[in-house]
C-alpha atoms as a PDB file:
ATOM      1  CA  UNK A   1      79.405 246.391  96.866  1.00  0.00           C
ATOM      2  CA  UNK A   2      77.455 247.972  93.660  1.00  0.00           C
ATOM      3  CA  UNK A   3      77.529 244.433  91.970  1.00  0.00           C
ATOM      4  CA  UNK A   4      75.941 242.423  94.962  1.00  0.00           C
ATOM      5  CA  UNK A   5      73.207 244.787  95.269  1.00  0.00           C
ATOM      6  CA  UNK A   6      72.579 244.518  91.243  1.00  0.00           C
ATOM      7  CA  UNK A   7      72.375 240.685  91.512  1.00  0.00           C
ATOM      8  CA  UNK A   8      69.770 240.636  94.218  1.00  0.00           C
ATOM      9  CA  UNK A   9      68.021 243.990  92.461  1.00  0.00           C
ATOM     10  CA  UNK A  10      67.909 241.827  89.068  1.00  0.00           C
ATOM     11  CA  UNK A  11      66.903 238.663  91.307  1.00  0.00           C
ATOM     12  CA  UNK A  12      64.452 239.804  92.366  1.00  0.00           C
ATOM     13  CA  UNK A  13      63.227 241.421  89.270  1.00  0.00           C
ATOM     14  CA  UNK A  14      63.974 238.023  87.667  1.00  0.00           C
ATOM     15  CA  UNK A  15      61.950 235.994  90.309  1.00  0.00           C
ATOM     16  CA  UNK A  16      58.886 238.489  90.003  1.00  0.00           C
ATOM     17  CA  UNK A  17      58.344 238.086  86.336  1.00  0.00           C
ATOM     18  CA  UNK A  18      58.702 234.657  86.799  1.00  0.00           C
ATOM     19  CA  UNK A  19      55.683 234.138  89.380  1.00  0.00           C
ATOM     20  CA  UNK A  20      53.694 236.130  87.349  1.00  0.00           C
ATOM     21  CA  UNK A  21      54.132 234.013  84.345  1.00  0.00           C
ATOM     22  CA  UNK A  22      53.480 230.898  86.553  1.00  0.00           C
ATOM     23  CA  UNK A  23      50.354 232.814  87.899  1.00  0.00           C
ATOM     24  CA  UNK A  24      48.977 233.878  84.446  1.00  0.00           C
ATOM     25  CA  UNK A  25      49.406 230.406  83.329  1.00  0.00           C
ATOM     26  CA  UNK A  26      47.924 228.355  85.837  1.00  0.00           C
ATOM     27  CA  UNK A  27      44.486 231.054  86.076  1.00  0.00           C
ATOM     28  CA  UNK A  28      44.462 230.682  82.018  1.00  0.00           C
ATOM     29  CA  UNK A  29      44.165 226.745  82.230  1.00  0.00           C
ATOM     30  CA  UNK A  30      41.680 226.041  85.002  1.00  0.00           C
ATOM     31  CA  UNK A  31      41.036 222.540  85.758  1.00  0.00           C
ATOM     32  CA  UNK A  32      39.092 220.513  87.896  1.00  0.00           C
ATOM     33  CA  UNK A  33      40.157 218.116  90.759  1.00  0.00           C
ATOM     34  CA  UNK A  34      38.913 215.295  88.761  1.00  0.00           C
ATOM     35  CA  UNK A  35      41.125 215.963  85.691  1.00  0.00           C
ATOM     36  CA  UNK A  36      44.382 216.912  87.791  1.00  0.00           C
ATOM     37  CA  UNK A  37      44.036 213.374  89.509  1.00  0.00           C
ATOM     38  CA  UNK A  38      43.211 211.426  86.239  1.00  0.00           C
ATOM     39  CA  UNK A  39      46.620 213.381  84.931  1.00  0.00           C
ATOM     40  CA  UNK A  40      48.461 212.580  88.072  1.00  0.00           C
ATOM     41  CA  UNK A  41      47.412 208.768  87.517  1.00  0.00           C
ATOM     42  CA  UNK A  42      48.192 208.914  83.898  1.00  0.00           C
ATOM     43  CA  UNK A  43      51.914 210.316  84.570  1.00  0.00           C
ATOM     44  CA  UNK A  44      52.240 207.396  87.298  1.00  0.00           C
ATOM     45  CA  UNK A  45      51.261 204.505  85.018  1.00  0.00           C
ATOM     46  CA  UNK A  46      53.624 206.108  82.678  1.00  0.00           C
ATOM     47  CA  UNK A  47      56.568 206.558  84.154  1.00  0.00           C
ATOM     48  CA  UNK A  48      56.238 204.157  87.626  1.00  0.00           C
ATOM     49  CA  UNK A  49      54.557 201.062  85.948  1.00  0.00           C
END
Protein backbone atom coordinates (compact mmCIF):
# COMPACT_ATOMS: atom_id res chain seq x y z
CA UNK A 1 0.00 0.00 0.00
CA UNK A 2 2.91 2.63 1.10
CA UNK A 3 4.64 2.03 -2.37
CA UNK A 4 1.50 2.78 -4.63
CA UNK A 5 0.82 5.88 -2.88
CA UNK A 6 4.73 6.94 -3.33
CA UNK A 7 4.49 6.31 -7.12
CA UNK A 8 1.47 8.48 -7.67
CA UNK A 9 2.95 11.10 -4.78
CA UNK A 10 6.33 11.19 -6.96
CA UNK A 11 4.02 11.22 -10.24
CA UNK A 12 2.65 13.70 -9.62
CA UNK A 13 5.54 15.62 -8.33
CA UNK A 14 7.27 14.39 -11.52
CA UNK A 15 4.42 15.60 -13.89
CA UNK A 16 4.30 19.13 -12.09
CA UNK A 17 7.87 20.04 -12.65
CA UNK A 18 7.50 18.92 -15.92
CA UNK A 19 4.56 21.41 -17.02
CA UNK A 20 6.30 24.01 -15.52
CA UNK A 21 9.36 23.53 -17.54
CA UNK A 22 7.13 23.23 -20.69
CA UNK A 23 5.37 26.49 -19.45
CA UNK A 24 8.61 28.48 -18.74
CA UNK A 25 9.82 27.49 -22.06
CA UNK A 26 7.17 28.18 -24.34
CA UNK A 27 6.46 32.05 -22.41
CA UNK A 28 10.48 32.51 -22.84
CA UNK A 29 10.29 31.95 -26.75
CA UNK A 30 7.23 33.86 -27.92
CA UNK A 31 6.44 33.66 -31.46
CA UNK A 32 4.10 34.85 -33.82
CA UNK A 33 1.43 32.96 -35.90
CA UNK A 34 3.29 33.83 -38.95
CA UNK A 35 6.60 32.21 -37.88
CA UNK A 36 4.92 28.99 -36.24
CA UNK A 37 3.22 28.37 -39.75
CA UNK A 38 6.38 29.18 -41.87
CA UNK A 39 8.09 26.44 -39.27
CA UNK A 40 5.22 24.09 -39.63
CA UNK A 41 5.69 24.39 -43.58
CA UNK A 42 9.37 24.12 -43.33
CA UNK A 43 9.16 20.72 -41.17
CA UNK A 44 6.53 19.45 -43.92
CA UNK A 45 8.71 20.09 -46.99
CA UNK A 46 11.31 18.42 -44.96
CA UNK A 47 10.21 15.48 -43.89
CA UNK A 48 6.76 14.86 -46.25
CA UNK A 49 8.25 16.05 -49.65
Amino acid sequence: MFMNHEIIFFTSIFAVLIGFIAFAILKKRKRSAKSIYKLIDDLEKKYIY
